[in-house]
C-alpha atoms as a PDB file:
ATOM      1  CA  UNK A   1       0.000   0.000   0.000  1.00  0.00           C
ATOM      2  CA  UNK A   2       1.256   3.215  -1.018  1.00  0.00           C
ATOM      3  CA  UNK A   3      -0.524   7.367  -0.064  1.00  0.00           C
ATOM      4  CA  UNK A   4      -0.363   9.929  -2.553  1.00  0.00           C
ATOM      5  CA  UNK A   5      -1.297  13.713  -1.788  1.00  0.00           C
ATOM      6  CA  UNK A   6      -3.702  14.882  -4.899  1.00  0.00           C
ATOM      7  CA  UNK A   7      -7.030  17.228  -4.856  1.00  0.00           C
ATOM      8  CA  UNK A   8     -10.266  16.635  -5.103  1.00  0.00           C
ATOM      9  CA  UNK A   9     -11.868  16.196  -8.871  1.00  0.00           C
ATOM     10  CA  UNK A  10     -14.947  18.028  -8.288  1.00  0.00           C
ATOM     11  CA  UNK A  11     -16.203  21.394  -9.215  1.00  0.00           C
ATOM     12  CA  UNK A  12     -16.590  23.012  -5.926  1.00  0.00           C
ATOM     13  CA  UNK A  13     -15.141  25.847  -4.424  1.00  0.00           C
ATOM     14  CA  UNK A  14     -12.839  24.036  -1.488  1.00  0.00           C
ATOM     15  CA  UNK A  15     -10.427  21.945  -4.045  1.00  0.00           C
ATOM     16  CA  UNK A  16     -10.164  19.888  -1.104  1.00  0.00           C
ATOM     17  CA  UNK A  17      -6.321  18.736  -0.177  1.00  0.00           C
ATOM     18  CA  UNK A  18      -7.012  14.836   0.210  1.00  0.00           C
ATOM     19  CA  UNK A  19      -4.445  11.998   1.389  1.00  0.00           C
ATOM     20  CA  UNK A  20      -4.992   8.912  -0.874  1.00  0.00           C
ATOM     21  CA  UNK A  21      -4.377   4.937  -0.149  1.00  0.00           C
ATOM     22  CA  UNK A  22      -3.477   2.740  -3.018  1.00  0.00           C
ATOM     23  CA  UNK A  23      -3.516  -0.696  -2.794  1.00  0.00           C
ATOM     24  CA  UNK A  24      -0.919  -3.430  -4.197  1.00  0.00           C
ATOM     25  CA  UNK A  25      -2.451  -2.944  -7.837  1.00  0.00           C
ATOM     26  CA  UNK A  26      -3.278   0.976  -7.238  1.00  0.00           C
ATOM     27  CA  UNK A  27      -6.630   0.571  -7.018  1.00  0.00           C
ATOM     28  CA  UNK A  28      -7.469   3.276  -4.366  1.00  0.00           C
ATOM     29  CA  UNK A  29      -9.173   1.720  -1.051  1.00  0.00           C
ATOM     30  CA  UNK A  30      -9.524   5.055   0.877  1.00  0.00           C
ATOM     31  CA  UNK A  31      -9.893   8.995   0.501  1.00  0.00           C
ATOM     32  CA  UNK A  32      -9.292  11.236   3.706  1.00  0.00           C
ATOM     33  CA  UNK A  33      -8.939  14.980   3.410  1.00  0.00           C
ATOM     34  CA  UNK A  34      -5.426  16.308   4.473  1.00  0.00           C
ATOM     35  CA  UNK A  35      -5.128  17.922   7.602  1.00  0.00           C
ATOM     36  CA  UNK A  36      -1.704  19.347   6.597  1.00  0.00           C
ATOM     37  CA  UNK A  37      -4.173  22.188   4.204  1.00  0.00           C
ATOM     38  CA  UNK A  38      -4.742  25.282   5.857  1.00  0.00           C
ATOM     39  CA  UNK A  39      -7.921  25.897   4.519  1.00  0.00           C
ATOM     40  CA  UNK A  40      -9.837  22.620   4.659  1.00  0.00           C
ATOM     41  CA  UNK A  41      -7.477  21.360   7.585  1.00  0.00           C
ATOM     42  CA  UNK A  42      -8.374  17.874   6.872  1.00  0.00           C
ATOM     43  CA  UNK A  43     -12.233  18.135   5.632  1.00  0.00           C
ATOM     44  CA  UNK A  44     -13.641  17.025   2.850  1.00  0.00           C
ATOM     45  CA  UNK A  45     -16.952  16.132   1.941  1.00  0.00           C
ATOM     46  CA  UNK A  46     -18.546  12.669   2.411  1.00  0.00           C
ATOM     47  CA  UNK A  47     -18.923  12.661  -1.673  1.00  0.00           C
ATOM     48  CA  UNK A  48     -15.334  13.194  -2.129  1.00  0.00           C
ATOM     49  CA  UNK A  49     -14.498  10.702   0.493  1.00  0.00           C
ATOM     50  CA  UNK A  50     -16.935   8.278  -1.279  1.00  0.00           C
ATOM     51  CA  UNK A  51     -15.840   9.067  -5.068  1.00  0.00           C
ATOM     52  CA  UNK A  52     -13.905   5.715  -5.231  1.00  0.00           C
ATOM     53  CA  UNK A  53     -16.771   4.056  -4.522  1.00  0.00           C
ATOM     54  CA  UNK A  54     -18.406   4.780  -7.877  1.00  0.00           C
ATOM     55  CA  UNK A  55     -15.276   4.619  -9.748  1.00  0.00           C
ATOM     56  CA  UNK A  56     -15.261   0.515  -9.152  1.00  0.00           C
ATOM     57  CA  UNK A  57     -18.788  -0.045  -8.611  1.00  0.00           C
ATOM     58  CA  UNK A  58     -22.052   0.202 -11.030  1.00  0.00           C
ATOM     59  CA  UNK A  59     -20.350   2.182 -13.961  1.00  0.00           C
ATOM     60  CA  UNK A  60     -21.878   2.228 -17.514  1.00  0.00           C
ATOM     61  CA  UNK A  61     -19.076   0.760 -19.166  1.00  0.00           C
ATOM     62  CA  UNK A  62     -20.027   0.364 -22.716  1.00  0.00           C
ATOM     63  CA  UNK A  63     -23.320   1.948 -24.302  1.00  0.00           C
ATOM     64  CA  UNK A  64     -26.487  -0.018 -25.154  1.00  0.00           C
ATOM     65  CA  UNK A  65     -28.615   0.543 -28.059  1.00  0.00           C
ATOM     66  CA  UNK A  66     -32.253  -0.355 -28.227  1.00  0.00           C
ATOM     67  CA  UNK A  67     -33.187  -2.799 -30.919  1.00  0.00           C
ATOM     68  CA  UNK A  68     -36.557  -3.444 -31.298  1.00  0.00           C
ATOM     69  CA  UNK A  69     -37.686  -4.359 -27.587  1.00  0.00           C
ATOM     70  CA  UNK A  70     -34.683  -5.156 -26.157  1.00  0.00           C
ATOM     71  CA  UNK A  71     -31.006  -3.263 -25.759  1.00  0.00           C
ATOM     72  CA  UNK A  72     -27.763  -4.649 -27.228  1.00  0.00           C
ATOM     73  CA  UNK A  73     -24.138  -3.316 -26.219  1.00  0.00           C
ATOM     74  CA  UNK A  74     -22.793  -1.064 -28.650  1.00  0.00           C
ATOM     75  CA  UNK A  75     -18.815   0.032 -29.038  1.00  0.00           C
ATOM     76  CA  UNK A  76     -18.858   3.810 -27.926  1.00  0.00           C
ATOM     77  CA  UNK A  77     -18.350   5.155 -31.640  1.00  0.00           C
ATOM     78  CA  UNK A  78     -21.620   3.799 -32.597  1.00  0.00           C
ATOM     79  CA  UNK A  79     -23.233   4.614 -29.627  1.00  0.00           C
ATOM     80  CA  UNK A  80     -22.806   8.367 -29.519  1.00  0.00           C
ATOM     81  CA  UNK A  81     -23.247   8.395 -33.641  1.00  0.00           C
ATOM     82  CA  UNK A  82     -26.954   7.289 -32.389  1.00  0.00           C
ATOM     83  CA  UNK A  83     -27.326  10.226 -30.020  1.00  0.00           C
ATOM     84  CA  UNK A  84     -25.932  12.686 -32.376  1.00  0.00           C
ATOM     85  CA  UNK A  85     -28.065  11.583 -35.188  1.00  0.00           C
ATOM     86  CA  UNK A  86     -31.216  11.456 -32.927  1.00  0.00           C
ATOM     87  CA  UNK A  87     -30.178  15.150 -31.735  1.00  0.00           C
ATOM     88  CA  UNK A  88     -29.902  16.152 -35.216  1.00  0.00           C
ATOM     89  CA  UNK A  89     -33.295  14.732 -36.276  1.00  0.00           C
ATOM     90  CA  UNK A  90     -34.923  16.083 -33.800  1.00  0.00           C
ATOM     91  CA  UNK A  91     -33.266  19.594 -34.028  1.00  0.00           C
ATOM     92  CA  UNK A  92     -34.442  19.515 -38.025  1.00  0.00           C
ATOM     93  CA  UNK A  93     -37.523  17.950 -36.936  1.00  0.00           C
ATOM     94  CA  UNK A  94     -38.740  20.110 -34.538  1.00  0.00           C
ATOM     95  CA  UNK A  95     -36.441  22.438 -33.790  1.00  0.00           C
ATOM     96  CA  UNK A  96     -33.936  23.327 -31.148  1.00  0.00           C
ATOM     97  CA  UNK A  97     -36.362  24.711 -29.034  1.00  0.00           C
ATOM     98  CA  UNK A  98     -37.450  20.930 -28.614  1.00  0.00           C
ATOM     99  CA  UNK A  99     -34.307  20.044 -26.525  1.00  0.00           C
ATOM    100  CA  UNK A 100     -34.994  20.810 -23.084  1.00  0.00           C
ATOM    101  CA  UNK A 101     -31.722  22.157 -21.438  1.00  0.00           C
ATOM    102  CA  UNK A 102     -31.449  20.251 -17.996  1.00  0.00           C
ATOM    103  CA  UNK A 103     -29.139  20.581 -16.061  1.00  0.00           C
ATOM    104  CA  UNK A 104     -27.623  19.764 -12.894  1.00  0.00           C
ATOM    105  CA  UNK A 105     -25.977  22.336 -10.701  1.00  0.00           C
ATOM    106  CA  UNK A 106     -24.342  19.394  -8.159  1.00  0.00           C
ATOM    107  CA  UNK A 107     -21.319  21.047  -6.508  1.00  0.00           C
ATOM    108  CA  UNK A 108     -22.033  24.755  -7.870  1.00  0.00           C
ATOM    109  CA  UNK A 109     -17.813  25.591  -9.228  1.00  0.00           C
ATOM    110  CA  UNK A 110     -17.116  27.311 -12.302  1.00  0.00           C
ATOM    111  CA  UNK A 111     -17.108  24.477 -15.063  1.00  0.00           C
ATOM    112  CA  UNK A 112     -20.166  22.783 -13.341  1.00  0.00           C
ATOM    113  CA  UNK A 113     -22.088  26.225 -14.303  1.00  0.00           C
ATOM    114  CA  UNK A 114     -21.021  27.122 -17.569  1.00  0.00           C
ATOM    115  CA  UNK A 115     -19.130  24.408 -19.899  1.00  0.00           C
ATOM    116  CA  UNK A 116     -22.316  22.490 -20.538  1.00  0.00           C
ATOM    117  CA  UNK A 117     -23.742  25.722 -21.907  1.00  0.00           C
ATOM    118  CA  UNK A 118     -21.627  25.624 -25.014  1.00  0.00           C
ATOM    119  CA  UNK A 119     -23.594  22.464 -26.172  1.00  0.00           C
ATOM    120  CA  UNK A 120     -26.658  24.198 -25.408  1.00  0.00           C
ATOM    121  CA  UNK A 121     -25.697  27.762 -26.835  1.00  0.00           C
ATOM    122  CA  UNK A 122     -24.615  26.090 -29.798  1.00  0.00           C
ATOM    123  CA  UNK A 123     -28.095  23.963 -30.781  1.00  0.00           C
ATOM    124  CA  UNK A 124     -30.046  26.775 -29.809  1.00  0.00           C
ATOM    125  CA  UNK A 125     -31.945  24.141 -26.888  1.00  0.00           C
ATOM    126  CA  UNK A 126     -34.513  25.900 -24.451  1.00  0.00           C
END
């Protein structure tokens, strides 16, 4: 087992200072915030803490297409060639006021608020 100092990979304010343990095959088996930061003096929040968690755990790992009634796996290329066709369609179709912009203000930082906007700016969505 090995601990490596890094920062916290979400889009929050704090940039929390965490301490991380890797195990034999650096898979990481625990996240604790670094008390040696002076702001967050060893904090961080229990999503951070958790974030390995969901790394290992219940993951879409390949995308599924529907086909007919049922869903088959898909290789990524062909997979989000679907999506941007549908968008397309549905853009020409009905137009971009169609696409409902939803979004998901989660941890409130900077790229959280406006880099999905681009996408949205771009197609014209509501």
């Amino acid at each position: 087992m090995k601990q490596v100092s890094t920062v916290c990979a979400r889009d929050c304010y704090d940039t929390c200072s965490l301490k991380v343990t890797l195990g034999e095959s650096e898979q990481i088996l625990s996240i604790k915030g670094d008390p040696m930061n002076p702001i967050t003096q060893g904090f961080t929040c229990s999503r951070g803490a958790k974030d390995h968690n969901r790394l290992y755990k219940n993951r879409v790992k390949d995308p599924f297409l529907r086909k007919g009634e049922r869903f088959e796996k898909a290789i990524w290329e062909e997979g989000l060639d679907a999506v941007s066709q549908k968008l397309g369609e549905t853009i020409e179709k009905y137009g971009p006021e169609s696409v409902l912009h939803l979004n998901y203000a989660g941890n409130m930082g900077l790229l959280t608020t406006v880099f999905p906007k681009r996408l949205w700016n771009n197609i014209g969505a509501t």
